[in-house]
C-alpha atoms as a PDB file:
ATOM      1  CA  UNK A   1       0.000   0.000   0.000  1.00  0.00           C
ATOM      2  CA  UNK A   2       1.181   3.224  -0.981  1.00  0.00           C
ATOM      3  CA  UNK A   3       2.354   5.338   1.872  1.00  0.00           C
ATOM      4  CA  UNK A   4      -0.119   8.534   1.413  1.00  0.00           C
ATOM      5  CA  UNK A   5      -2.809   5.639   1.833  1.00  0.00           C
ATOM      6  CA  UNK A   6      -1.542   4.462   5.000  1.00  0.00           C
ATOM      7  CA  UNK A   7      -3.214   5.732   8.108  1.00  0.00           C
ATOM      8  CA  UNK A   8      -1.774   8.892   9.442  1.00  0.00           C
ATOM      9  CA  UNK A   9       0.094   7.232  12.617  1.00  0.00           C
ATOM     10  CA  UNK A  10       1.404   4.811  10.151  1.00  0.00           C
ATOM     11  CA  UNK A  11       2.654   7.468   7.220  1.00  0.00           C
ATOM     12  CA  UNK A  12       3.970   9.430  10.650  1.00  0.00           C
ATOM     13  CA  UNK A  13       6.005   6.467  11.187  1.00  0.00           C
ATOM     14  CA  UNK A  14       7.605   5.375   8.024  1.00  0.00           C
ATOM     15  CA  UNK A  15       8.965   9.137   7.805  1.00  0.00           C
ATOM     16  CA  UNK A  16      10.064   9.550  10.953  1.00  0.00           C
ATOM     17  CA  UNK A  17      11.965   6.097   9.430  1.00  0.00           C
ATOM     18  CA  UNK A  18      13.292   7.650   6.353  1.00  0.00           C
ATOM     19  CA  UNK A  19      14.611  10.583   8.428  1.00  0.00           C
ATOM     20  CA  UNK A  20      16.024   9.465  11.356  1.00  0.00           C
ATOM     21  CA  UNK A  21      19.784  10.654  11.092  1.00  0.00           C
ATOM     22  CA  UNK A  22      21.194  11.979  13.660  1.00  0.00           C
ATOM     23  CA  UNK A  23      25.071  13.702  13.418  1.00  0.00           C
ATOM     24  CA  UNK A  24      27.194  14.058  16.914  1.00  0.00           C
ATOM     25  CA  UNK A  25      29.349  16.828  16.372  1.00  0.00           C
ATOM     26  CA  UNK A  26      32.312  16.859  19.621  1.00  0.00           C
ATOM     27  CA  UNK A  27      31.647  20.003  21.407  1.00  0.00           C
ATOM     28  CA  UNK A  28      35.185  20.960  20.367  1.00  0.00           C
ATOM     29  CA  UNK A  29      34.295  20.933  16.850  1.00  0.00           C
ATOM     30  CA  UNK A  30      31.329  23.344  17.214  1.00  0.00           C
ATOM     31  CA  UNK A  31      32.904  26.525  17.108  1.00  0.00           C
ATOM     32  CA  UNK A  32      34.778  25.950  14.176  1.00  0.00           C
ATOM     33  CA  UNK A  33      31.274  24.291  12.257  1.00  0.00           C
ATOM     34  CA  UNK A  34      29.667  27.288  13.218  1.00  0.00           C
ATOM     35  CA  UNK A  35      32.037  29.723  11.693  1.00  0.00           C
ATOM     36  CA  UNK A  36      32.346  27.279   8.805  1.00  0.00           C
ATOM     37  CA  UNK A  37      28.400  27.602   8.531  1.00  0.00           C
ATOM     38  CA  UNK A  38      28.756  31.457   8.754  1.00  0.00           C
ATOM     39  CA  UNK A  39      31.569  31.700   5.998  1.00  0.00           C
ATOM     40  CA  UNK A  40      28.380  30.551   3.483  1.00  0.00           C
ATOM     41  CA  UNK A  41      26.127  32.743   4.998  1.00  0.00           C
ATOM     42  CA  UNK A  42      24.726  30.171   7.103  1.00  0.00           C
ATOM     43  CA  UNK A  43      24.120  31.914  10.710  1.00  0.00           C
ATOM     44  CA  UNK A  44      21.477  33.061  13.308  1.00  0.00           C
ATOM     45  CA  UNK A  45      20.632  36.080  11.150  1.00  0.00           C
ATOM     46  CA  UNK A  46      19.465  33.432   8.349  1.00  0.00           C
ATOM     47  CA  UNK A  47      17.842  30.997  10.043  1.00  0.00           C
ATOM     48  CA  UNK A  48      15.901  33.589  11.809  1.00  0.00           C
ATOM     49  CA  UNK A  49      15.661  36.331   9.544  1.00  0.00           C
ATOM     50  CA  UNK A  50      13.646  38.811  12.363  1.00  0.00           C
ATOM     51  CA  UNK A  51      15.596  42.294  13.410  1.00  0.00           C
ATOM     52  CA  UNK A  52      16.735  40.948  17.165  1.00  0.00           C
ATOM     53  CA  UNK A  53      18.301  37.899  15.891  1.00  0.00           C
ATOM     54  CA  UNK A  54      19.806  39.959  13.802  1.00  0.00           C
ATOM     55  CA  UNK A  55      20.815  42.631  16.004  1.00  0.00           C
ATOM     56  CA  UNK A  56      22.231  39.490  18.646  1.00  0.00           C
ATOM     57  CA  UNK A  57      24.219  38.523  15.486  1.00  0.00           C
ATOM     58  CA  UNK A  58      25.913  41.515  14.542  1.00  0.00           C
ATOM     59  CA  UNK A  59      26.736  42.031  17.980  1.00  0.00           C
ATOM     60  CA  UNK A  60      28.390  38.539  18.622  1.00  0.00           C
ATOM     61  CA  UNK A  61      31.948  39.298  19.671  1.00  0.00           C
ATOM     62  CA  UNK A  62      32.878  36.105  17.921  1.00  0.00           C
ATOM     63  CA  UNK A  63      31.929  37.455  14.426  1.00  0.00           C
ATOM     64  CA  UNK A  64      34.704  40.174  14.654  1.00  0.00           C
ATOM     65  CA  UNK A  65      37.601  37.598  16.186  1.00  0.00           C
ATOM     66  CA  UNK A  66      39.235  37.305  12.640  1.00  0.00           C
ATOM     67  CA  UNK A  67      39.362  41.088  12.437  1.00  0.00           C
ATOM     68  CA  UNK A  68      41.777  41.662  16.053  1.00  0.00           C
END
């Protein structure tokens, strides 16, 4: 039976199946994966495009570390 036929717990089910990945990234990895991220434009201004994450981002003294 196709899945979209299923009954909703079941179609819940088999994608919860198909997406179940999970990544562990060692916490002494994240900093550099996060300014990895932010090199393509990937950061907390993007993901939440609203002006106070964007104001918290700008004002992250780890944006500007490169620059000292």
């Amino acid at each position: 039976m196709p899945i979209l036929l299923s009954k909703p717990a079941t179609v819940r089910d088999k994608i919860k199946q198909l997406i179940r990945l999970k990544i562990r990234i060692p916490g002494e990895k994240k900093a550099q994966l996060l300014q990895d991220l932010d090199t393509i434009g990937i950061n907390q201004a993007f993901i939440y495009p609203d002006l106070s994450h964007a104001a918290q981002y700008l004002a992250d003294p780890h944006l500007h570390d490169d620059l000292n």
